[in-house]
Protein backbone atom coordinates (compact mmCIF):
# COMPACT_ATOMS: atom_id res chain seq x y z
CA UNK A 1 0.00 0.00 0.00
CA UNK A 2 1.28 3.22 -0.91
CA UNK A 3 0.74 6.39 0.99
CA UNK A 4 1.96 10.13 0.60
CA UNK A 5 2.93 12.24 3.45
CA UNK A 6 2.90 15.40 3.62
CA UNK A 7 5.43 17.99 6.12
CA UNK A 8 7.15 21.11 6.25
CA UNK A 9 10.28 21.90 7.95
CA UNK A 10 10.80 25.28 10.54
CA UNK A 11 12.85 26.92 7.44
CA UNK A 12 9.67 26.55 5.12
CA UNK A 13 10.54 24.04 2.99
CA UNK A 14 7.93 21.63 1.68
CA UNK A 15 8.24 18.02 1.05
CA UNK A 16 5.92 14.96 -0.01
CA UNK A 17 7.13 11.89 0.24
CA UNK A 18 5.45 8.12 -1.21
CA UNK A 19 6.02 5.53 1.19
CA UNK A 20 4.90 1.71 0.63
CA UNK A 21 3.62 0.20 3.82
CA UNK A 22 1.80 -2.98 5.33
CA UNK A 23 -1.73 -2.73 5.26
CA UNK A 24 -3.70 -2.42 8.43
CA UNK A 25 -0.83 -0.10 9.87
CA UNK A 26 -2.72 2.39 12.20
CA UNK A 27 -1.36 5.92 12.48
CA UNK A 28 0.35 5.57 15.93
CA UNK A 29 2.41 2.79 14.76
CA UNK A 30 3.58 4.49 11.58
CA UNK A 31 4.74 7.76 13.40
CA UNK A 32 6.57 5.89 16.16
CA UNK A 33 7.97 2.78 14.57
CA UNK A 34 8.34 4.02 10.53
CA UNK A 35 9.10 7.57 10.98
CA UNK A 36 10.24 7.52 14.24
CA UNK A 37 8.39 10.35 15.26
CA UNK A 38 6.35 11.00 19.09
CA UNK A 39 3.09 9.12 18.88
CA UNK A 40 2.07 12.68 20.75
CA UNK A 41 2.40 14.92 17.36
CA UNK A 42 -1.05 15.70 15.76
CA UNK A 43 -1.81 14.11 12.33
CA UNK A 44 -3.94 14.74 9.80
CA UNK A 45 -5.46 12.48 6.96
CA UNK A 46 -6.80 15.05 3.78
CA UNK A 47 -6.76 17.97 6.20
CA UNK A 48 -8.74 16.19 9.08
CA UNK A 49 -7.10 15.71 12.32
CA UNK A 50 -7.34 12.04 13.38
CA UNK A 51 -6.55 9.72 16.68
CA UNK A 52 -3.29 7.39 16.39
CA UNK A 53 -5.87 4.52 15.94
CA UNK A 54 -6.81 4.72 12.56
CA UNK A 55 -5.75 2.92 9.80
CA UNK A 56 -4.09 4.21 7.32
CA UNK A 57 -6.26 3.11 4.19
CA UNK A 58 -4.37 2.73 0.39
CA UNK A 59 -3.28 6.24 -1.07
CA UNK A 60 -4.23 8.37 1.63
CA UNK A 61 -2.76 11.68 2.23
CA UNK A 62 -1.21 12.02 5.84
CA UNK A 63 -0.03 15.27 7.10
CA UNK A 64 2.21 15.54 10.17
CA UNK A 65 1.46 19.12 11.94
CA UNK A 66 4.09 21.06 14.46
CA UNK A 67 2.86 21.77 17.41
CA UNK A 68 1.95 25.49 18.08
CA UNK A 69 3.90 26.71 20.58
CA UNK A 70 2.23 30.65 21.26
CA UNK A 71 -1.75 30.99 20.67
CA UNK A 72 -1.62 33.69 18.62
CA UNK A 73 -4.62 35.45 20.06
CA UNK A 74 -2.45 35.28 23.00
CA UNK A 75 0.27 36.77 21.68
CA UNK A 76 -2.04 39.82 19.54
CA UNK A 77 -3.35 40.26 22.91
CA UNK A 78 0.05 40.93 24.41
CA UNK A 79 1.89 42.78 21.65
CA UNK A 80 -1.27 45.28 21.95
CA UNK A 81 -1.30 46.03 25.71
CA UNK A 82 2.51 46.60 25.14
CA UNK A 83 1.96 49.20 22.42
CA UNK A 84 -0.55 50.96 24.49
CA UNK A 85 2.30 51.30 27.14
């Protein structure tokens, strides 16, 4: 079964890669024992976030997301009571 995942990298640079693997593979497993990745960091299949329990299903996009480190209303929030200063 072949899949295509989907990342970018902190600098911005894309990149898709096709990877064949055993069907019935279930997210978790593929980000911990294929990619080596925490089974913690949120995935996506077409743009959907999903649990580490499902299967990965033949040709299906999967798209590993970073994990957002500042809520950015947060951070509007306290640029703007700084500018007021």
């Amino acid at each position: 079964m072949i899949i295509k995942v989907h990342y970018c990298f902190p600098d911005d640079n894309y990149k898709i890669n096709s990877i064949n693997i055993e069907s019935d593979t279930n997210i978790g497993d593929f980000m911990h024992n294929i990619l080596g990745l925490d089974k913690e960091t949120p995935v996506g299949v077409y743009g959907k976030l999903k649990e580490d329990t499902y299967i990965i299903k033949d040709n299906d996009r999967i798209e590993i997301y970073e994990k957002i480190l500042v809520d950015p209303k947060i951070n509007r929030k306290k640029r703007a009571s700084y500018e007021k200063c």
